[in-house]
PDB file of N, CA and C in Angstrom:
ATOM      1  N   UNK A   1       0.858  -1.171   0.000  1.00  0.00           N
ATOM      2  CA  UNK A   1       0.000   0.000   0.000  1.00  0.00           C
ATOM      3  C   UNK A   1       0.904   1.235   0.000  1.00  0.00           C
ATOM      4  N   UNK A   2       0.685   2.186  -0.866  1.00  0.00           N
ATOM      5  CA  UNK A   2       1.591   3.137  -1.120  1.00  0.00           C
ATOM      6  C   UNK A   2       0.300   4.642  -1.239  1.00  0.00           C
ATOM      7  N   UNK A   3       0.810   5.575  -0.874  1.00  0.00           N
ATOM      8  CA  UNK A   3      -0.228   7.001  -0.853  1.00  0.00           C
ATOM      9  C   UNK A   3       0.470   7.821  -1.792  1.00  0.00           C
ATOM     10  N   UNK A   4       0.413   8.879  -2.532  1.00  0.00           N
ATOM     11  CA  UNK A   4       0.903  10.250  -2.134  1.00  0.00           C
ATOM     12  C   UNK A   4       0.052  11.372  -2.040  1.00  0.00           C
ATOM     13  N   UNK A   5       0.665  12.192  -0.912  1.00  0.00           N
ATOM     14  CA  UNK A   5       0.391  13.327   0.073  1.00  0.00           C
ATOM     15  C   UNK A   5       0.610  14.450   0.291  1.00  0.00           C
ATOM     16  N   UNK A   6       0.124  15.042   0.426  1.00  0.00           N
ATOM     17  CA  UNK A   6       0.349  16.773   0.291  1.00  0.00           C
ATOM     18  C   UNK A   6       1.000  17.000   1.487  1.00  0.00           C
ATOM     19  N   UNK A   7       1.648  18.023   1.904  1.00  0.00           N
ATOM     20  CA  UNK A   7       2.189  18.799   3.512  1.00  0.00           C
ATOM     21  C   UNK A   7       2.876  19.794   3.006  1.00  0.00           C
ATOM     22  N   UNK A   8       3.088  21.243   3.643  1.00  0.00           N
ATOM     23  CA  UNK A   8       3.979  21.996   3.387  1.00  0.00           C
ATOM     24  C   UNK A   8       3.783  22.663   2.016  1.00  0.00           C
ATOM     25  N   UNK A   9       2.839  22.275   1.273  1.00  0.00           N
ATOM     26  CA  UNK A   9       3.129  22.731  -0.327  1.00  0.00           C
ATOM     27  C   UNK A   9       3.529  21.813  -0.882  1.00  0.00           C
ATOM     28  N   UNK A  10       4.695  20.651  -0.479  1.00  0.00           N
ATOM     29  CA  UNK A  10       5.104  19.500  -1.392  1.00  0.00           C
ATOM     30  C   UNK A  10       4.178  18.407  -1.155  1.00  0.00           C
ATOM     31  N   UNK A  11       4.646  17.580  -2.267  1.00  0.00           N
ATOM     32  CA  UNK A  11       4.609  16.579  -2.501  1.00  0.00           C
ATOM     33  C   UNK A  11       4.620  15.118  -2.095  1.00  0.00           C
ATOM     34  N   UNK A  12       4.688  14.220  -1.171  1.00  0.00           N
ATOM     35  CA  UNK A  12       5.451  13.185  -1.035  1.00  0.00           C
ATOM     36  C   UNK A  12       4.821  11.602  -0.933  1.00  0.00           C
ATOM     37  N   UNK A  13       5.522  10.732  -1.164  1.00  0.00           N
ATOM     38  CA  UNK A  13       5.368   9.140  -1.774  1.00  0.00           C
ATOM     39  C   UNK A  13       5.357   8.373  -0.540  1.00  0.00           C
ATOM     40  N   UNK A  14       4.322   8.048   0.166  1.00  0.00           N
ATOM     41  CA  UNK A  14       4.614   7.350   1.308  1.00  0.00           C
ATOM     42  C   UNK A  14       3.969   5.825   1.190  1.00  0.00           C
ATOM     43  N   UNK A  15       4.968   5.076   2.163  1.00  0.00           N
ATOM     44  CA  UNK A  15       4.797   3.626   2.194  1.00  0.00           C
ATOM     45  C   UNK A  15       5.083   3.383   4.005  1.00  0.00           C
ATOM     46  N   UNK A  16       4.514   1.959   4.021  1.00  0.00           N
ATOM     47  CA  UNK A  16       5.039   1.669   5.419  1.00  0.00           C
ATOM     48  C   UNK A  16       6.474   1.398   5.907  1.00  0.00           C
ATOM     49  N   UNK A  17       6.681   1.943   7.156  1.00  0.00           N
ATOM     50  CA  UNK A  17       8.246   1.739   7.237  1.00  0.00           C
ATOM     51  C   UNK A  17       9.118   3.005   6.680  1.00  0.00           C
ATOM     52  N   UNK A  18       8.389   3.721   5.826  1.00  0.00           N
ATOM     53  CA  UNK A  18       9.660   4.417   5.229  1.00  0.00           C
ATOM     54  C   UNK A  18       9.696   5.776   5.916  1.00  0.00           C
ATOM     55  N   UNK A  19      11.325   6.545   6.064  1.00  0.00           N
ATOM     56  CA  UNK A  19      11.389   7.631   6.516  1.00  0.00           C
ATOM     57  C   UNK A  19      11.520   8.917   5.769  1.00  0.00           C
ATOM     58  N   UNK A  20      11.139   9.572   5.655  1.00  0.00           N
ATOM     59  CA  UNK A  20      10.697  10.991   5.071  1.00  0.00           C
ATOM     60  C   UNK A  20      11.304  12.272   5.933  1.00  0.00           C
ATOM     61  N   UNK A  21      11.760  13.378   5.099  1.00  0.00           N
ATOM     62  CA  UNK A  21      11.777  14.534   5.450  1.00  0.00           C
ATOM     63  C   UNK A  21      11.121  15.406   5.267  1.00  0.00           C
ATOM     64  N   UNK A  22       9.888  16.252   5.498  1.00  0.00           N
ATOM     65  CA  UNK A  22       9.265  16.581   5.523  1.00  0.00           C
ATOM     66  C   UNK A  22       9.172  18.320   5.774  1.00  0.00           C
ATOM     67  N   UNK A  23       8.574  19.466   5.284  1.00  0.00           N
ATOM     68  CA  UNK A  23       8.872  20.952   5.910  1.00  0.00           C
ATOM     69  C   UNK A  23       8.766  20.782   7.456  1.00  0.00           C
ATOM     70  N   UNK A  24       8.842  21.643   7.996  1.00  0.00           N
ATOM     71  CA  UNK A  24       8.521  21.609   9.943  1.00  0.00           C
ATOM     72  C   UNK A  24       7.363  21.497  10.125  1.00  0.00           C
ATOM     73  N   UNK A  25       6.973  20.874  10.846  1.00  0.00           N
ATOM     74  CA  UNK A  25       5.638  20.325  12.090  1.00  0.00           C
ATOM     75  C   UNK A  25       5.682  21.158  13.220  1.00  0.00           C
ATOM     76  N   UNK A  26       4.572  21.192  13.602  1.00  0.00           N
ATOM     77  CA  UNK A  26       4.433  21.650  14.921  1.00  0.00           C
ATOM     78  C   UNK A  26       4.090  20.270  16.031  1.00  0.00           C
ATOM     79  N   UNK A  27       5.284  19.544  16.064  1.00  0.00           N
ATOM     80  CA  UNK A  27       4.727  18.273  16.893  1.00  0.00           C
ATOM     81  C   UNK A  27       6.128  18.255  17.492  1.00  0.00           C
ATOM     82  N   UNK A  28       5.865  17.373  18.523  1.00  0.00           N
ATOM     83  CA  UNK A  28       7.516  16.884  19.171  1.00  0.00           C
ATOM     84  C   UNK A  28       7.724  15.612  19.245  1.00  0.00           C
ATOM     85  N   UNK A  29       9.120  15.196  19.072  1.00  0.00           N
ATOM     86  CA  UNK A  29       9.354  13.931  18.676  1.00  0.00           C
ATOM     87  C   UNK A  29       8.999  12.655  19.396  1.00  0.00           C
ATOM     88  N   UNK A  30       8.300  11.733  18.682  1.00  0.00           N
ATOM     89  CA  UNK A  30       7.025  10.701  19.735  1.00  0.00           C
ATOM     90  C   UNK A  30       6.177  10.844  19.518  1.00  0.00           C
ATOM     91  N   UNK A  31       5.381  11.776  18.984  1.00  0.00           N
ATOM     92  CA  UNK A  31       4.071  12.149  18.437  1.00  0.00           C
ATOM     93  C   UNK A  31       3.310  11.356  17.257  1.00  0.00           C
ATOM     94  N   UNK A  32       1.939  11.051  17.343  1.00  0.00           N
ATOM     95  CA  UNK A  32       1.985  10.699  16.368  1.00  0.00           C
ATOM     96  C   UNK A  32       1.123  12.048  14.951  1.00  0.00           C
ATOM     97  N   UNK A  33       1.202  11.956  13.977  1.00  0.00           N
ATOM     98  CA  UNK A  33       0.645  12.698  13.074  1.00  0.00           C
ATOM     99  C   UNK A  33      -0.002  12.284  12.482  1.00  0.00           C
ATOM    100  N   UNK A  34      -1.235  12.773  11.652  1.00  0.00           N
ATOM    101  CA  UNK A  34      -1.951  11.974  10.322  1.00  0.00           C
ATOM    102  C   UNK A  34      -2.172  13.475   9.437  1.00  0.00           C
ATOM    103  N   UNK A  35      -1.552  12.622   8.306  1.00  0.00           N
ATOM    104  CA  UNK A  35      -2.085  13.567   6.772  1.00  0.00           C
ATOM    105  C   UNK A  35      -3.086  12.966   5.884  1.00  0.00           C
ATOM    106  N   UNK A  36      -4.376  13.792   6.413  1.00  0.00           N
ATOM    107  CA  UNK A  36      -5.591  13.646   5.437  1.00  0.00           C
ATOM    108  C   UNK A  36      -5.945  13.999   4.186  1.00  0.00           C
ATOM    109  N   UNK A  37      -4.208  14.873   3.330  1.00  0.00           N
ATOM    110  CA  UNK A  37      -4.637  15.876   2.578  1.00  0.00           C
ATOM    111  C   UNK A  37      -4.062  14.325   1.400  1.00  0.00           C
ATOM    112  N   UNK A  38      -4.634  13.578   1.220  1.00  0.00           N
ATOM    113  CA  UNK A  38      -4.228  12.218   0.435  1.00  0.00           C
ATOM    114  C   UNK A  38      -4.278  12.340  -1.248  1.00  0.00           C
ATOM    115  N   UNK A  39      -3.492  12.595  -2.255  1.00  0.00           N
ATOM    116  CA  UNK A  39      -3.816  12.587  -3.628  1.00  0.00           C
ATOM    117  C   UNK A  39      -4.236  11.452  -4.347  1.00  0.00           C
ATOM    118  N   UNK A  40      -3.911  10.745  -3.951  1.00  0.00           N
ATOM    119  CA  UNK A  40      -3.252   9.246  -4.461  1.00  0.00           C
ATOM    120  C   UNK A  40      -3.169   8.195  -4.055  1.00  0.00           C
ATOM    121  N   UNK A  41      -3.656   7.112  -3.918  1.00  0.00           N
ATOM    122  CA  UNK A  41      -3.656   6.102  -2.866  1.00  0.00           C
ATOM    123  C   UNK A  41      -3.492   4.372  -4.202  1.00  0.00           C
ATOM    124  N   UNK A  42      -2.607   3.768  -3.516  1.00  0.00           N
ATOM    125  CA  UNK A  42      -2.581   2.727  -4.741  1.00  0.00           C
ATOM    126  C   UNK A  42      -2.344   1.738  -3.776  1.00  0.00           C
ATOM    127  N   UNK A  43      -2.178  -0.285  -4.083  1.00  0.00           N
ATOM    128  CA  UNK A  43      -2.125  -1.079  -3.394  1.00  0.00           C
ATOM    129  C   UNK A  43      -0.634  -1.795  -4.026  1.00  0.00           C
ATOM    130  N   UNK A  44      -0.066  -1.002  -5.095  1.00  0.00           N
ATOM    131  CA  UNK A  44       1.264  -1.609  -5.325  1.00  0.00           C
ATOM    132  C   UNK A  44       0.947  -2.619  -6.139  1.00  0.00           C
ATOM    133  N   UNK A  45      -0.345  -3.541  -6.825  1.00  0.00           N
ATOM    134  CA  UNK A  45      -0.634  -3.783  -7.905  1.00  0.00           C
ATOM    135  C   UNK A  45      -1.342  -3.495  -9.343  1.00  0.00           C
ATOM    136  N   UNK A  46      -2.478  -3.585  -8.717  1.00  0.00           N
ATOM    137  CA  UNK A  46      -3.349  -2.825 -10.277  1.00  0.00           C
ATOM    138  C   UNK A  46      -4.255  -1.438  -9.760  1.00  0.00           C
ATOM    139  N   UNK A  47      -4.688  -1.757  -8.428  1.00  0.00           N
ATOM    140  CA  UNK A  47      -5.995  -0.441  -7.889  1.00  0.00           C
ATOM    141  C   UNK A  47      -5.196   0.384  -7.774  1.00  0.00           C
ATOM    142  N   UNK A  48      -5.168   1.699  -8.218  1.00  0.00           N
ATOM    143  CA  UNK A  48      -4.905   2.572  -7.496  1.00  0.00           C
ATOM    144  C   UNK A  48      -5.787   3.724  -7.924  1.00  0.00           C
ATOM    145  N   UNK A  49      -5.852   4.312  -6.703  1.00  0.00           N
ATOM    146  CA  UNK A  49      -7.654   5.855  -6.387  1.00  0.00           C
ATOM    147  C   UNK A  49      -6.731   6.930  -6.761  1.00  0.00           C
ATOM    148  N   UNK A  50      -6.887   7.771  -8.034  1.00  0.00           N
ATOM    149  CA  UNK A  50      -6.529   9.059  -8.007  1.00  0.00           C
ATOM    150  C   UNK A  50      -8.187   9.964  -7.593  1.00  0.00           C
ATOM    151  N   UNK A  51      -7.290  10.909  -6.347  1.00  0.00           N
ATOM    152  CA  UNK A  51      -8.350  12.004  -5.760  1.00  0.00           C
ATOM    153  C   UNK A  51      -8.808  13.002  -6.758  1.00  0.00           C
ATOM    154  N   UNK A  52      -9.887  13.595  -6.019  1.00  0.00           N
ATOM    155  CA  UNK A  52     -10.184  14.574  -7.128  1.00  0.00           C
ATOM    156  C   UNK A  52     -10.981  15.739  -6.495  1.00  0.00           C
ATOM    157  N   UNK A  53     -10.221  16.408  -5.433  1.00  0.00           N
ATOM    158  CA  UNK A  53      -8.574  16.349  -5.706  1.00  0.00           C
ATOM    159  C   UNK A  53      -8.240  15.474  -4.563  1.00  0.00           C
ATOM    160  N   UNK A  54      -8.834  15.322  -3.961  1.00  0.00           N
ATOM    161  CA  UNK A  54      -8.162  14.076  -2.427  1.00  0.00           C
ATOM    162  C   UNK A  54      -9.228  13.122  -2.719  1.00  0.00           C
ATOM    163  N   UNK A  55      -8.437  11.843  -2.203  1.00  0.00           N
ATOM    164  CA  UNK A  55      -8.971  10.825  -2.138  1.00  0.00           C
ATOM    165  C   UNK A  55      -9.908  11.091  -0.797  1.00  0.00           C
ATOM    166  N   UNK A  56     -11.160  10.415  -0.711  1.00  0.00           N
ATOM    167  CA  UNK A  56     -12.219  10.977   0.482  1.00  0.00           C
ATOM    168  C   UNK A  56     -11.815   9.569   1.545  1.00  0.00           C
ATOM    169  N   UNK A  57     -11.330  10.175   2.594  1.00  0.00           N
ATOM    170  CA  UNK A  57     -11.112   9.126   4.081  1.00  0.00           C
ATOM    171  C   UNK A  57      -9.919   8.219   3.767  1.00  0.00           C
ATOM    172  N   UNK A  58      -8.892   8.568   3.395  1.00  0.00           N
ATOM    173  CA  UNK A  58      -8.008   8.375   3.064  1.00  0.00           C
ATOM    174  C   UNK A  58      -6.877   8.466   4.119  1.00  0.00           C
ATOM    175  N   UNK A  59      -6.303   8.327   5.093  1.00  0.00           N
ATOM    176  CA  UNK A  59      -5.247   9.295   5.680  1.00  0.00           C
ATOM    177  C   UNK A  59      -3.730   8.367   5.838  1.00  0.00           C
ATOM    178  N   UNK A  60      -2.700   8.788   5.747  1.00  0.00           N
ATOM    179  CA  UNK A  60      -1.297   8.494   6.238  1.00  0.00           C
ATOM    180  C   UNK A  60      -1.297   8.753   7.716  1.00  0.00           C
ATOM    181  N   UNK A  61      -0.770   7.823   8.448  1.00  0.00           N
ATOM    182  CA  UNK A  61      -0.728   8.112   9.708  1.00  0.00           C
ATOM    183  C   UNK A  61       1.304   7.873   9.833  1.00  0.00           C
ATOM    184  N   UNK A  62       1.929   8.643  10.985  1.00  0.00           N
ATOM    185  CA  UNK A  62       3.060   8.600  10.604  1.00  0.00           C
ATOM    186  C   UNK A  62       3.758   9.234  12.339  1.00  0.00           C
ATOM    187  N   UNK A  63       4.825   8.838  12.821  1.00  0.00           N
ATOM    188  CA  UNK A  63       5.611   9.172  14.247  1.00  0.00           C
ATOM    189  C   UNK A  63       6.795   9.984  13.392  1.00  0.00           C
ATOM    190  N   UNK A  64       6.496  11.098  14.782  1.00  0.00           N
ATOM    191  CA  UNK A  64       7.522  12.210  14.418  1.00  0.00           C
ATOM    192  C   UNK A  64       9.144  11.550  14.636  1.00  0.00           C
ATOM    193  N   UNK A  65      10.144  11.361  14.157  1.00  0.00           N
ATOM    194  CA  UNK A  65      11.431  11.087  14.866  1.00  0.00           C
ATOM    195  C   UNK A  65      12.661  12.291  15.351  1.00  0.00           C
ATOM    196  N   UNK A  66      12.223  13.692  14.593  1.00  0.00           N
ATOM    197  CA  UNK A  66      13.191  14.465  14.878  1.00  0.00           C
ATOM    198  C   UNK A  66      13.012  15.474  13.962  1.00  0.00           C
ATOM    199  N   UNK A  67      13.618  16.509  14.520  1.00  0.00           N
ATOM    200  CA  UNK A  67      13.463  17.824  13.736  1.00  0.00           C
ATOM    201  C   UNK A  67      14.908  18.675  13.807  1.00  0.00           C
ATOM    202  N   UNK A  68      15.219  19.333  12.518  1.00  0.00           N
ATOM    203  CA  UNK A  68      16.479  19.203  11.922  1.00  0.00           C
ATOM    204  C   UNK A  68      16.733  20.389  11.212  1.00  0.00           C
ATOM    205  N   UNK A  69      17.957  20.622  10.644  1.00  0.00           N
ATOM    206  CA  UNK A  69      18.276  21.424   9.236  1.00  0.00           C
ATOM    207  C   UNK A  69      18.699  21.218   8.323  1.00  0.00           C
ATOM    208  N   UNK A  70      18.209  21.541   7.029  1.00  0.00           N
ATOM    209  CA  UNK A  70      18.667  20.604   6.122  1.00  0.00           C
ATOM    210  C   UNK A  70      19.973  21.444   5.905  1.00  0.00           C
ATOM    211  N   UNK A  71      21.058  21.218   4.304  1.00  0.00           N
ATOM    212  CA  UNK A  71      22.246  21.256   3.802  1.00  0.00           C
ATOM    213  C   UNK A  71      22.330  22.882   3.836  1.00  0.00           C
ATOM    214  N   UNK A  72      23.255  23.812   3.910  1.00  0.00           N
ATOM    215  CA  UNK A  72      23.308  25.058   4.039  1.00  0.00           C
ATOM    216  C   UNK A  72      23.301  25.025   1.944  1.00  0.00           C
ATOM    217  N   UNK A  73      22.489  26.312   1.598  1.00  0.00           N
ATOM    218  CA  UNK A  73      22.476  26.437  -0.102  1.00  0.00           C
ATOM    219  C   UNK A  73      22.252  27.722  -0.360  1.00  0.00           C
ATOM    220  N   UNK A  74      23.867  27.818  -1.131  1.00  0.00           N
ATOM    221  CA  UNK A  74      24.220  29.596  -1.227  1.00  0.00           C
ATOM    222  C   UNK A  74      23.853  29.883  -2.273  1.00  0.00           C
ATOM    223  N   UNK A  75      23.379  31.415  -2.275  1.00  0.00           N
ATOM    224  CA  UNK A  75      22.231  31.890  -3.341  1.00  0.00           C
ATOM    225  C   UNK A  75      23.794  33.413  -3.770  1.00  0.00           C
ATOM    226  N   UNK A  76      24.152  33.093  -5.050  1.00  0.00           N
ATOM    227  CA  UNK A  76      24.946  34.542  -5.255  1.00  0.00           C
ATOM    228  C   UNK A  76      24.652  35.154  -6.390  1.00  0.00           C
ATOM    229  N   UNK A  77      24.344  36.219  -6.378  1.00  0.00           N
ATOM    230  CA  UNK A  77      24.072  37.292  -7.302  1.00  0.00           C
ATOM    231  C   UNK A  77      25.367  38.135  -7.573  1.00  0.00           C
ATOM    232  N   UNK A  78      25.625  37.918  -8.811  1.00  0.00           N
ATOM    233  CA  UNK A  78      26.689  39.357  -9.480  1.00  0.00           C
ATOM    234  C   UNK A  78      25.591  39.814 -10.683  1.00  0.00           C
ATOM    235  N   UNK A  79      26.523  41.063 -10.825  1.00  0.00           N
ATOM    236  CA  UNK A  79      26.437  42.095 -12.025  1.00  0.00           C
ATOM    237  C   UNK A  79      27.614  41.961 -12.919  1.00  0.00           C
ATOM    238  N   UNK A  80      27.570  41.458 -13.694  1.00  0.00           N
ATOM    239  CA  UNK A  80      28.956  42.393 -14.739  1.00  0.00           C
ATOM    240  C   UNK A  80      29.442  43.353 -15.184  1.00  0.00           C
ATOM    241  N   UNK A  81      30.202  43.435 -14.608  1.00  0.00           N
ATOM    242  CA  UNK A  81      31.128  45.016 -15.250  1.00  0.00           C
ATOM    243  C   UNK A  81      30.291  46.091 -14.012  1.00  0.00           C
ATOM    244  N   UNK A  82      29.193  45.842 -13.138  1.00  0.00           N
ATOM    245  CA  UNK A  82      29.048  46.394 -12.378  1.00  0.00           C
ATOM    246  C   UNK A  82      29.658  47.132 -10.618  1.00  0.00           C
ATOM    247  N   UNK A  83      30.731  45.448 -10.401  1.00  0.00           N
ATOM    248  CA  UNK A  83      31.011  45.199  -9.058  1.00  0.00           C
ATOM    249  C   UNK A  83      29.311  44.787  -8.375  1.00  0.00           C
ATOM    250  N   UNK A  84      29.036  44.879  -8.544  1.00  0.00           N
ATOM    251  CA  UNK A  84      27.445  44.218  -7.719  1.00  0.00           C
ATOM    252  C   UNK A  84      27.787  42.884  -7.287  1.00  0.00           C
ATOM    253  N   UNK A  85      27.798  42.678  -6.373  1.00  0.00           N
ATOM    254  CA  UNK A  85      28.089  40.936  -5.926  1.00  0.00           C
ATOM    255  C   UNK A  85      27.517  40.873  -4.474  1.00  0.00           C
ATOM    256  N   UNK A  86      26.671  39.671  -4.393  1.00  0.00           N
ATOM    257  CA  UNK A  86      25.673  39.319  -2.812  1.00  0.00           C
ATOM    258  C   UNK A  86      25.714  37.867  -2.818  1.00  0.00           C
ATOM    259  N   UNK A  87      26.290  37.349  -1.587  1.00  0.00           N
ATOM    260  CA  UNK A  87      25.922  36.335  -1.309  1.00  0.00           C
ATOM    261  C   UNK A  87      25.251  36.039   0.052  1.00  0.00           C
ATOM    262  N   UNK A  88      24.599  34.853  -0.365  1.00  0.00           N
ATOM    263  CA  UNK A  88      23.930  34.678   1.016  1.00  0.00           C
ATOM    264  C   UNK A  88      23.516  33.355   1.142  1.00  0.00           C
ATOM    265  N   UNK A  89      23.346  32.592   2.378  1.00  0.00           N
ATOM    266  CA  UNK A  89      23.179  31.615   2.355  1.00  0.00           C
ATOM    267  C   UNK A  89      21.849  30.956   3.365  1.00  0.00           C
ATOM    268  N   UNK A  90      21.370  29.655   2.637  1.00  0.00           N
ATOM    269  CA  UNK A  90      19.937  29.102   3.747  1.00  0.00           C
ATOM    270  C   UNK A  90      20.278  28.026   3.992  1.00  0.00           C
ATOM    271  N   UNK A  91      19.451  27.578   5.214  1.00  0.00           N
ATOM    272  CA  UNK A  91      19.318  26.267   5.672  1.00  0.00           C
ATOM    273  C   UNK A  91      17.712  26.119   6.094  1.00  0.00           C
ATOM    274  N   UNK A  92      17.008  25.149   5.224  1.00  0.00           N
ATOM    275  CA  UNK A  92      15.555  25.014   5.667  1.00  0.00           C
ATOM    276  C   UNK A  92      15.859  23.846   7.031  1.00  0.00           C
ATOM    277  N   UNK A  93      14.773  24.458   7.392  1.00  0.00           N
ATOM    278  CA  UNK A  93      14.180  23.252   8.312  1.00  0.00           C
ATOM    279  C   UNK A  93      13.052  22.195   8.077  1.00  0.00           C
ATOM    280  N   UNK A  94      13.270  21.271   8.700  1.00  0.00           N
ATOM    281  CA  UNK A  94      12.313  20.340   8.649  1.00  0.00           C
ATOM    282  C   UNK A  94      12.214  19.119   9.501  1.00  0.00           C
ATOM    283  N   UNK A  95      11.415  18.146   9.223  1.00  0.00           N
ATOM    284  CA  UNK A  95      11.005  17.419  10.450  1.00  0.00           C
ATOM    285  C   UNK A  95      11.060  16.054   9.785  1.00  0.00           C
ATOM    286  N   UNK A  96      11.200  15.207  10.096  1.00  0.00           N
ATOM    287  CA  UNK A  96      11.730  13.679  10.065  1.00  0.00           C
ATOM    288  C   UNK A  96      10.565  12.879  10.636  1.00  0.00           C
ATOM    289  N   UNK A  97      10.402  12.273   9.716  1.00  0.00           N
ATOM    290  CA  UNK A  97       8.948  11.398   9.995  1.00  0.00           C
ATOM    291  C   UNK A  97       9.174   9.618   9.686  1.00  0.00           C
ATOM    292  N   UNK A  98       8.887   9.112  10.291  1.00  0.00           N
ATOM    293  CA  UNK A  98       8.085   7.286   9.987  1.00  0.00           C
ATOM    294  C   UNK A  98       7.535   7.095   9.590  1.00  0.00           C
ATOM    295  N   UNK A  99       6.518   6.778   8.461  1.00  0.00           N
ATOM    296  CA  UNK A  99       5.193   6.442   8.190  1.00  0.00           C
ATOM    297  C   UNK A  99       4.721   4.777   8.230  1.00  0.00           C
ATOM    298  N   UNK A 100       3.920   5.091   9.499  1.00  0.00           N
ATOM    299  CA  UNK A 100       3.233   3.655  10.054  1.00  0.00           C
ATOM    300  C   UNK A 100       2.437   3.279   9.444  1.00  0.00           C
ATOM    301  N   UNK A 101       1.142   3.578   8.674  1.00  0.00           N
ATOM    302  CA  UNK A 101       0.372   3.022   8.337  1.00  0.00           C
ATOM    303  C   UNK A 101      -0.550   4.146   6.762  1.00  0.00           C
ATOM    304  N   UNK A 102      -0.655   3.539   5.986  1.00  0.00           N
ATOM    305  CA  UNK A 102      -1.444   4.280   5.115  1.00  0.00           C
ATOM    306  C   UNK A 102      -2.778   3.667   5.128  1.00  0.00           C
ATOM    307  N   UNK A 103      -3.954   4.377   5.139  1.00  0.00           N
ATOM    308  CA  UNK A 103      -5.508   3.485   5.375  1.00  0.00           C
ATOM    309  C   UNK A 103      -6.657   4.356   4.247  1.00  0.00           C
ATOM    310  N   UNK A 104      -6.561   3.288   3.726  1.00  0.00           N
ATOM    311  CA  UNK A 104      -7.857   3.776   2.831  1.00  0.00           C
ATOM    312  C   UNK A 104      -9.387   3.904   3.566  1.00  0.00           C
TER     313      UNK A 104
END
């Protein structure tokens, strides 16, 4: 049984067992979560429910494991022949998830 799920604006492919990074949660680690916002729901052979736009009673259920930062990613702007030059750099955050169970 495989989903995919909305959170954050993205995207993501969830199965049982598997770990995910995810934007930040407002949960603390031990928690459990469920994402109802379901696109997609398939059984890994022939069924699979595309939503429209969510699949109805659908949800991923999933334990928080940790919350983190992701890779630092430098953003630089020049000008030519200007001297104009900016750099700067991000690190998103986000939250680290399990996903226990997907339920149609």
């Amino acid at each position: 049984m495989y989903a995919v799920f909305e959170t954050g604006g993205k995207q993501f492919r969830a199965e049982p067992g598997a770990r995910l990074r995810v934007p930040s949660l407002d949960a603390e680690p031990g928690e459990a979560v469920t994402f109802d916002h379901v696109l997609l729901a398939g059984d890994g052979e022939e069924q699979v429910v595309v939503g429209t736009p969510t699949v109805e009673g659908a949800v991923v259920k999933a334990e928080v494991l940790r919350h983190g930062r992701g890779d630092k990613v430098i953003v630089f702007k020049r000008k030519r022949r200007k001297g104009y030059r900016k750099k700067q750099g991000h690190r998103q955050n986000f939250t680290e998830i399990r996903i226990q169970e997907v339920a149609l």
